[in-house]
Protein backbone atom coordinates (compact mmCIF):
# COMPACT_ATOMS: atom_id res chain seq x y z
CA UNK A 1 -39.05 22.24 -53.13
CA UNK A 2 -35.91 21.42 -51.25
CA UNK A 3 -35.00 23.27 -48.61
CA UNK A 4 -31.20 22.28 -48.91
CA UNK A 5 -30.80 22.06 -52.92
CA UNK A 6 -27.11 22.54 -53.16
CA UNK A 7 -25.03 21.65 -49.82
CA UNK A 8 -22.16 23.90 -51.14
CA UNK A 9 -24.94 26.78 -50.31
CA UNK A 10 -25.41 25.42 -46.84
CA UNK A 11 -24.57 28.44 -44.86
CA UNK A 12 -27.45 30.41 -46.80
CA UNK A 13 -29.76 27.91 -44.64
CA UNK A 14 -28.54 28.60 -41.78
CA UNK A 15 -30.60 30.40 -39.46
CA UNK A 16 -30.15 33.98 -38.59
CA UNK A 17 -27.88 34.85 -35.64
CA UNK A 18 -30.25 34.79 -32.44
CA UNK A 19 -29.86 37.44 -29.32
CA UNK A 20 -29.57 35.45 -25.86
CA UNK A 21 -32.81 35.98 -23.81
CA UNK A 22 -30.50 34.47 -20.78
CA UNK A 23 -26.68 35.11 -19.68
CA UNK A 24 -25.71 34.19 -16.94
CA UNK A 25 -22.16 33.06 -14.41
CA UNK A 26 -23.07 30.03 -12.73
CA UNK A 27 -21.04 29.06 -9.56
CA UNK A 28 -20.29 25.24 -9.85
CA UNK A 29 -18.16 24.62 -7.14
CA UNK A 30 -14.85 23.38 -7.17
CA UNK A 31 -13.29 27.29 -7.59
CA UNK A 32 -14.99 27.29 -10.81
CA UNK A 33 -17.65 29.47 -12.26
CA UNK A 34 -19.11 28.76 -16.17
CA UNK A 35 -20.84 31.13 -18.26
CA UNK A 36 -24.31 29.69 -19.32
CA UNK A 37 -26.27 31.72 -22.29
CA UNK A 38 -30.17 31.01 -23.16
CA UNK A 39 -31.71 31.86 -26.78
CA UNK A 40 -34.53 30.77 -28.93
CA UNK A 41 -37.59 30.35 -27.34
CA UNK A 42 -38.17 30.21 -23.62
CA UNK A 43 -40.73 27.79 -23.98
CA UNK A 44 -39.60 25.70 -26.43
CA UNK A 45 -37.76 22.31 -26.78
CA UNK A 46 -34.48 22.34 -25.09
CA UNK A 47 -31.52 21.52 -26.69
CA UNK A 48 -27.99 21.64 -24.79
CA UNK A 49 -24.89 22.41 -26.99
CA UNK A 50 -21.78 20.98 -25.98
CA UNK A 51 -18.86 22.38 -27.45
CA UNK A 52 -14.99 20.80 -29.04
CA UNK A 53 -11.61 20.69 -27.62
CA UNK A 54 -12.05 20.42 -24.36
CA UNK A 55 -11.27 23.91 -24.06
CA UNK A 56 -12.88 25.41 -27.55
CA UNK A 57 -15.57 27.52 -26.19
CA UNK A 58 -19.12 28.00 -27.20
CA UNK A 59 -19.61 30.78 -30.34
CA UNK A 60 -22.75 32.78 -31.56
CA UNK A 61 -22.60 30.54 -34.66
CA UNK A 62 -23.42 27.65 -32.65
CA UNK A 63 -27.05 29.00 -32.34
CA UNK A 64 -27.86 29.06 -36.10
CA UNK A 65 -28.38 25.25 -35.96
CA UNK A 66 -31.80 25.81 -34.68
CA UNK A 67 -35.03 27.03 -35.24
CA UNK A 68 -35.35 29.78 -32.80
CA UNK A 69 -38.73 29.82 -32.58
CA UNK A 70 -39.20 26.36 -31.94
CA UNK A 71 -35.52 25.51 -29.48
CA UNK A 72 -35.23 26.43 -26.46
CA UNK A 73 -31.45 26.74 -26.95
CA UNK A 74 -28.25 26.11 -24.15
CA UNK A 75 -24.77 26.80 -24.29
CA UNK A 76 -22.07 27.21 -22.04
CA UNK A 77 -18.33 27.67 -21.60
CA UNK A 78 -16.87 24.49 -19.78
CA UNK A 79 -14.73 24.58 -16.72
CA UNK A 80 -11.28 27.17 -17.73
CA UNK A 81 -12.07 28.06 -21.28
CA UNK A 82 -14.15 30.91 -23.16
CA UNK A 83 -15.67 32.96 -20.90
CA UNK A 84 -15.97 30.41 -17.84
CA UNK A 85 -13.29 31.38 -14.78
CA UNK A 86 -10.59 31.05 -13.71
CA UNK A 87 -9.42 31.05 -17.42
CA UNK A 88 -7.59 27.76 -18.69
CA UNK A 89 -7.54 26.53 -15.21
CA UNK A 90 -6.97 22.57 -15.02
CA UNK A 91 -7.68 22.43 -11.48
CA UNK A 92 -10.94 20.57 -10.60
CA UNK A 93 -11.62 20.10 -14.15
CA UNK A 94 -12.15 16.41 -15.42
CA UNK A 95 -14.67 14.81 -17.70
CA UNK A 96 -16.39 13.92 -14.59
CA UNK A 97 -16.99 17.46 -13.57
CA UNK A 98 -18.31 18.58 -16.35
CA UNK A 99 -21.07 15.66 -16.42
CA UNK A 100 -21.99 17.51 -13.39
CA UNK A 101 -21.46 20.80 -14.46
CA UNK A 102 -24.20 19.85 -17.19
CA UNK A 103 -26.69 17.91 -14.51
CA UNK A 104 -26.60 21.37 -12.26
CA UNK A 105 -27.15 23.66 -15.54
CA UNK A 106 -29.97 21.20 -16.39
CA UNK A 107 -31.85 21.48 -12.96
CA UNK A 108 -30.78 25.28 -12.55
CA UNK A 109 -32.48 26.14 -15.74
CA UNK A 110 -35.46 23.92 -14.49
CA UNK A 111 -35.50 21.11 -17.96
CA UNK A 112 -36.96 17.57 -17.14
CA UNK A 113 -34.98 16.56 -20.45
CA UNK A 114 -33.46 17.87 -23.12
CA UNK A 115 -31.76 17.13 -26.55
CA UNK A 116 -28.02 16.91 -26.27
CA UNK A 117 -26.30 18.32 -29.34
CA UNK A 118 -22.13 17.83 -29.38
CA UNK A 119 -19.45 17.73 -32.15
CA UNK A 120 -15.70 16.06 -31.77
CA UNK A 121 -14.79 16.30 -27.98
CA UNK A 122 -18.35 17.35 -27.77
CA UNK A 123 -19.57 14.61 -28.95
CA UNK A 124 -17.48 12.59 -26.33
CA UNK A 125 -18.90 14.41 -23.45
CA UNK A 126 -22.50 13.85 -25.16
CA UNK A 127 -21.81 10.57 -24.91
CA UNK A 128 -20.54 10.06 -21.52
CA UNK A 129 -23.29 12.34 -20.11
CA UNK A 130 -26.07 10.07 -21.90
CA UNK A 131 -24.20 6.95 -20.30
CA UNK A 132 -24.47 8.56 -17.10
CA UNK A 133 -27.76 10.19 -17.12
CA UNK A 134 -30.07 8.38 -20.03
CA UNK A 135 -33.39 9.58 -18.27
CA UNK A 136 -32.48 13.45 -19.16
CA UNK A 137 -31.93 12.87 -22.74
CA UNK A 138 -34.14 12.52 -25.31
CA UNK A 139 -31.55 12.63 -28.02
CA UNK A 140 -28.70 12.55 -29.08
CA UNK A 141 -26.95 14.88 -32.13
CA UNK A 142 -23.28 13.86 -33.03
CA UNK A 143 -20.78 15.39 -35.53
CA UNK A 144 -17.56 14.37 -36.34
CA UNK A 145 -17.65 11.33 -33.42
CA UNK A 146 -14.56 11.57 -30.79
CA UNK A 147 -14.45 8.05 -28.69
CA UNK A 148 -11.41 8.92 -26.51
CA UNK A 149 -9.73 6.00 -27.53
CA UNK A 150 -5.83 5.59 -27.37
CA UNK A 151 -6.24 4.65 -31.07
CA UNK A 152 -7.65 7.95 -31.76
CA UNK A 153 -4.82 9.99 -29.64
CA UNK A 154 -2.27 7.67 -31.38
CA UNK A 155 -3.52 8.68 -35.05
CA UNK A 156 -3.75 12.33 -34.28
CA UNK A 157 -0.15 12.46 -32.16
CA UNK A 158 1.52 9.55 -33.26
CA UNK A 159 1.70 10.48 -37.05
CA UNK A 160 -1.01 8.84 -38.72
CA UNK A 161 -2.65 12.03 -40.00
CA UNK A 162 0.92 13.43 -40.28
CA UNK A 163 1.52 11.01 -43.21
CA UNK A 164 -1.19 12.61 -45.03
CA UNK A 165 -0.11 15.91 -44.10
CA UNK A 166 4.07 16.02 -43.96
CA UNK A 167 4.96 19.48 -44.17
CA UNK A 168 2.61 20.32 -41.01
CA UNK A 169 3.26 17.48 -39.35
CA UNK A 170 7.00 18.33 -39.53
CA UNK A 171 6.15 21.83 -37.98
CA UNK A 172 3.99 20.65 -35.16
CA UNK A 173 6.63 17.67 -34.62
CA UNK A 174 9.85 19.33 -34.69
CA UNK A 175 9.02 22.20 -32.11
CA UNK A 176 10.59 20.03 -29.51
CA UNK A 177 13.90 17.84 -29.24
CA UNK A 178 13.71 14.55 -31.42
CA UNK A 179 14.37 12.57 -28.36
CA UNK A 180 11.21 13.65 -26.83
CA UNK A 181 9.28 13.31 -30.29
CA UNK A 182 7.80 9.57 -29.68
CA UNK A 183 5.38 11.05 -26.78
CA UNK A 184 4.26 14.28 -28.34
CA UNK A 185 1.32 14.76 -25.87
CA UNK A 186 3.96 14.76 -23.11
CA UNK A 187 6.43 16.63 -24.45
CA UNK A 188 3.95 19.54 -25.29
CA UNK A 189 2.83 18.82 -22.05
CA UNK A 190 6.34 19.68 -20.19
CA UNK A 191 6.07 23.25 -21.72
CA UNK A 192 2.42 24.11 -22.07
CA UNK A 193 2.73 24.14 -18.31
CA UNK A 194 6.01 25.16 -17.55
CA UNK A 195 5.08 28.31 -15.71
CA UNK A 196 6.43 30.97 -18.12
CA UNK A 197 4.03 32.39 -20.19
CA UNK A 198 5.68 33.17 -23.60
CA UNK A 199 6.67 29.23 -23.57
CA UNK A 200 2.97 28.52 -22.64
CA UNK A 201 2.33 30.22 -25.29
CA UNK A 202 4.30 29.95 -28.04
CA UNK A 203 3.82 25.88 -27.62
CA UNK A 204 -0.13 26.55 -27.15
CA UNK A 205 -0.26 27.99 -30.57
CA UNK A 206 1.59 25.57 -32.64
CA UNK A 207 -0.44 22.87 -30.62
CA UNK A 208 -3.91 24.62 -31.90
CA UNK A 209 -2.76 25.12 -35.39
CA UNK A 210 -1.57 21.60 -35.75
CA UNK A 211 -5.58 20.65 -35.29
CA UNK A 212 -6.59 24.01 -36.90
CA UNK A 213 -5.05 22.93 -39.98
CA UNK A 214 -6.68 19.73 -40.58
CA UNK A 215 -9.83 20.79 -39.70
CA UNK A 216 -11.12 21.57 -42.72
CA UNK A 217 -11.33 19.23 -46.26
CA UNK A 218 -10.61 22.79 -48.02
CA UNK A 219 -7.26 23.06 -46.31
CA UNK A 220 -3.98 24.22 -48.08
CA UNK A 221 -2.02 23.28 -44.45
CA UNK A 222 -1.70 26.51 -42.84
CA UNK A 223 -2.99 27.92 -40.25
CA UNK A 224 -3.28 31.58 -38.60
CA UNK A 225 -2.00 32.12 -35.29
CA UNK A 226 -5.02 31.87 -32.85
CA UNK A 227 -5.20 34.53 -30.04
CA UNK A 228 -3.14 33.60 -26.97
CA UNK A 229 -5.30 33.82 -24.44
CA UNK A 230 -7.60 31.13 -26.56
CA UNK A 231 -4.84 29.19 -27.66
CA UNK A 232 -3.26 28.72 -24.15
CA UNK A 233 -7.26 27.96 -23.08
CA UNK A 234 -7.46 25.48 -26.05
CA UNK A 235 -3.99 23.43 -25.87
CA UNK A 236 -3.84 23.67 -22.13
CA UNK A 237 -6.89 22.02 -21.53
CA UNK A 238 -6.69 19.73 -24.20
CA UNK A 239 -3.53 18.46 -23.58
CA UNK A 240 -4.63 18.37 -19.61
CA UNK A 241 -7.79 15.60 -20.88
CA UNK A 242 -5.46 13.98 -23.24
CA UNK A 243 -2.67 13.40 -20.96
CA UNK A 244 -5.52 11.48 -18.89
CA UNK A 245 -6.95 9.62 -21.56
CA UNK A 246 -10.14 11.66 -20.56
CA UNK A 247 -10.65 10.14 -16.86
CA UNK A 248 -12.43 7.55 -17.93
CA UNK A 249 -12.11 4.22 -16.22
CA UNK A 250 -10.79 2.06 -19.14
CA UNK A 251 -9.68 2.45 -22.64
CA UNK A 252 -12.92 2.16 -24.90
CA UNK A 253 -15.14 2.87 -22.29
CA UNK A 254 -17.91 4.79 -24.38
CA UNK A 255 -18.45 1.70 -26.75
CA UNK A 256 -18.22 -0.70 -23.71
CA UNK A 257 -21.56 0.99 -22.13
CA UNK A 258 -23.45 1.66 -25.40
CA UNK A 259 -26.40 -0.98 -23.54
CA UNK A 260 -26.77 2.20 -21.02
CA UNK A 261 -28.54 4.25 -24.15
CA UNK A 262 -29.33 1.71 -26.66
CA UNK A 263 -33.04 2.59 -26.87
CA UNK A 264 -32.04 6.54 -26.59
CA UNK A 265 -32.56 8.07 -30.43
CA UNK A 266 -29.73 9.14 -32.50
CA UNK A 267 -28.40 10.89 -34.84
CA UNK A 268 -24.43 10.93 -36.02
CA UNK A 269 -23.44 13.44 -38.49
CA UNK A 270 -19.65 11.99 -40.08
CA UNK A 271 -17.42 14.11 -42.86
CA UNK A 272 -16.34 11.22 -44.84
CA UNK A 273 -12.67 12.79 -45.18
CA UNK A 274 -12.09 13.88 -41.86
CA UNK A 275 -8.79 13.58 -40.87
CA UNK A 276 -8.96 14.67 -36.76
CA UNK A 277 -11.78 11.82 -36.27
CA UNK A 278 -11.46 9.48 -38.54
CA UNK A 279 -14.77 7.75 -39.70
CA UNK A 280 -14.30 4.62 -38.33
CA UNK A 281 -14.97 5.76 -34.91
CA UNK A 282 -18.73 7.18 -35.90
CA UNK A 283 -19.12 3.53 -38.09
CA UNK A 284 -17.85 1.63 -34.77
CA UNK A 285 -20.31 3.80 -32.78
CA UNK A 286 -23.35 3.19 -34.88
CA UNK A 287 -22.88 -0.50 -35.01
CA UNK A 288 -23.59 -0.65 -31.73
CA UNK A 289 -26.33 1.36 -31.43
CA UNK A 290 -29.69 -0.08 -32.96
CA UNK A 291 -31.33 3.42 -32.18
CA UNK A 292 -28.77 5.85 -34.36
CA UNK A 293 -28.81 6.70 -37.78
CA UNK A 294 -25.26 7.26 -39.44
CA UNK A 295 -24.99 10.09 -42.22
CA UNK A 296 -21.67 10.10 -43.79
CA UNK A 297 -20.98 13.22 -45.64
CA UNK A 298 -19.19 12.82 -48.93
CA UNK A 299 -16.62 15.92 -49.47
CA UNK A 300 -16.52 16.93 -45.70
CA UNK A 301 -13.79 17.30 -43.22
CA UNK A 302 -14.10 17.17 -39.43
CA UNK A 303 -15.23 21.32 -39.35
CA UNK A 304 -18.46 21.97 -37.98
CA UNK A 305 -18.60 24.74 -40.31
CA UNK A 306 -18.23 22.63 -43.43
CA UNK A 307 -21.51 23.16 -45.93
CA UNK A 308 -22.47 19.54 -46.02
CA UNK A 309 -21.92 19.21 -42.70
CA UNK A 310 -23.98 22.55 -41.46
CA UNK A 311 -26.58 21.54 -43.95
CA UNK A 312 -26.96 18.02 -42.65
CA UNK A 313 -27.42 18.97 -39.04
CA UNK A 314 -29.91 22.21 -39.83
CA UNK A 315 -31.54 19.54 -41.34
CA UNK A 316 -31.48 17.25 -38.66
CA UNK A 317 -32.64 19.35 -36.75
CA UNK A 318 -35.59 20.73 -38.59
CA UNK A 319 -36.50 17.47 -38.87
CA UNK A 320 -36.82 16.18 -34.73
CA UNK A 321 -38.33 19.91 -34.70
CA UNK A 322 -41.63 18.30 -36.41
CA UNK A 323 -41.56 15.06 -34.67
């Protein structure tokens, strides 16, 4: 019988929420110190989680992808978000650290290799780490596929998904002066770190519930008011990678070095309808990569809590668990 008979019941197949075995601050230079978590089993496959934003945080529902008694399973806050210190700190914190942030984690925790498991900005940072250290992975697990592209920030920012969603576009637009409205990354920017808090703020939570709101394919456009502190976190650091078009070296840099893990094995995980990564960066991604299967799910947003998402990746996984 089918494990998964009806995707819209995904969540029922999820696995059970999992107790750490492992919690731990690691010191990783640079002022910064990241909280790492263990669960599963000790001796089992590894797996290393990567979470969204940048700044999102890792969750206890991230560790109900995974069989616990056959993962061995990693997660950690990056550099200024979740529970990782000092909290929504930019300083020191580029895409660059946090490829070594993972590397030290890796040889901390004492794993040859591991599979590398990322969704949206996580996926980005999967990517990049892969490109940078193929020998450590032995797979690769993508959901809703972030390329940190300038066409991707321009779609997001520059009003392509606000012309299929007006009325929140208008809110997340029209926060600041219309002069200032044909940058919008910048002119969050100015006030997200202006050095008052209330403005920090304020602009951190309309930033978060601009993205909140789309996240989902179920979405009626509105969006509660994150918490604060994780909003500030969220849009701070965000905006921070944004602003830099990630650190990389060159625009399109990920698909330029796909020949650095062509023969690595993967998997990409796409919501057909998702309007924060639009499919045609997961389809571009694949095309280049002889070793990846694409599965497109039909009636899916970007969320990685969407049922035919959840239900494809518990699946995925179950399924490198009996390789």
């Amino acid at each position: 019988m089918d494990k998964y008979p009806d995707q819209k019941r995904a969540v029922q197949y999820l696995y059970p929420p999992i107790d750490p075995f492992d919690q731990r601050m690691l010191e990783v230079g640079d002022g910064h110190t990241v909280y790492v978590e263990q669960c599963g089993n000790p001796k089992g496959l590894p797996v290393v989680v990567l979470h969204g934003g940048p700044g999102g945080g890792c969750s206890p529902a991230m560790r109900r992808y995974f069989d616990p008694e056959v993962y061995r399973v990693v997660l950690f806050d990056q550099r200024g978000c979740g529970r990782s210190r000092p909290h929504a700190s930019i300083r020191n914190n580029t895409t660059w650290h946090l490829v070594r942030d993972i590397e030290l984690i890796r040889d901390t925790l004492g794993i040859k290799d591991w599979i590398v498991f990322g969704g949206s900005w996580g996926a980005t940072l999967a990517l990049i780490y892969a490109q940078a250290h193929p020998g450590h992975v032995l797979h690769l697990v993508l959901r809703g596929v972030f390329l940190m592209t300038q066409r991707e920030l321009d779609w997001f920012y520059g009003g392509g998904a606000g012309r299929f969603w007006p009325e929140v576009w208008e809110r997340f637009a029209t926060m600041v002066p219309e002069d200032e409205r044909d940058d919008l990354i910048a002119a969050y920017h100015k006030r997200l770190f202006c050095g008052d808090l209330p403005t920090e703020t304020r602009f951190a939570r309309a930033w978060s519930a601009w993205e909140n709101a789309l996240a989902s394919i179920h979405s009626t456009g509105s969006a509660s008011d994150s918490p604060g502190d994780y909003a500030r976190a969220f849009a701070r650091l965000e905006n921070h990678y944004f602003s830099n078009a990630g650190f990389l070296d060159f625009d399109g840099q990920i698909l330029a070095e796909m020949d650095k893990i062509e023969n690595i094995p993967g998997v990409v995980v796409q919501g057909r309808y998702d309007m924060i990564c639009p499919p045609e960066g997961a389809y571009a991604l694949t095309q280049r990569w002889d070793a990846c299967e694409l599965k497109m799910v039909r009636s899916a947003g970007h969320a990685l809590s969407e049922p035919g998402i959840s239900s494809e990746l518990v699946r995925v996984m179950d399924g490198l668990a009996e390789q």
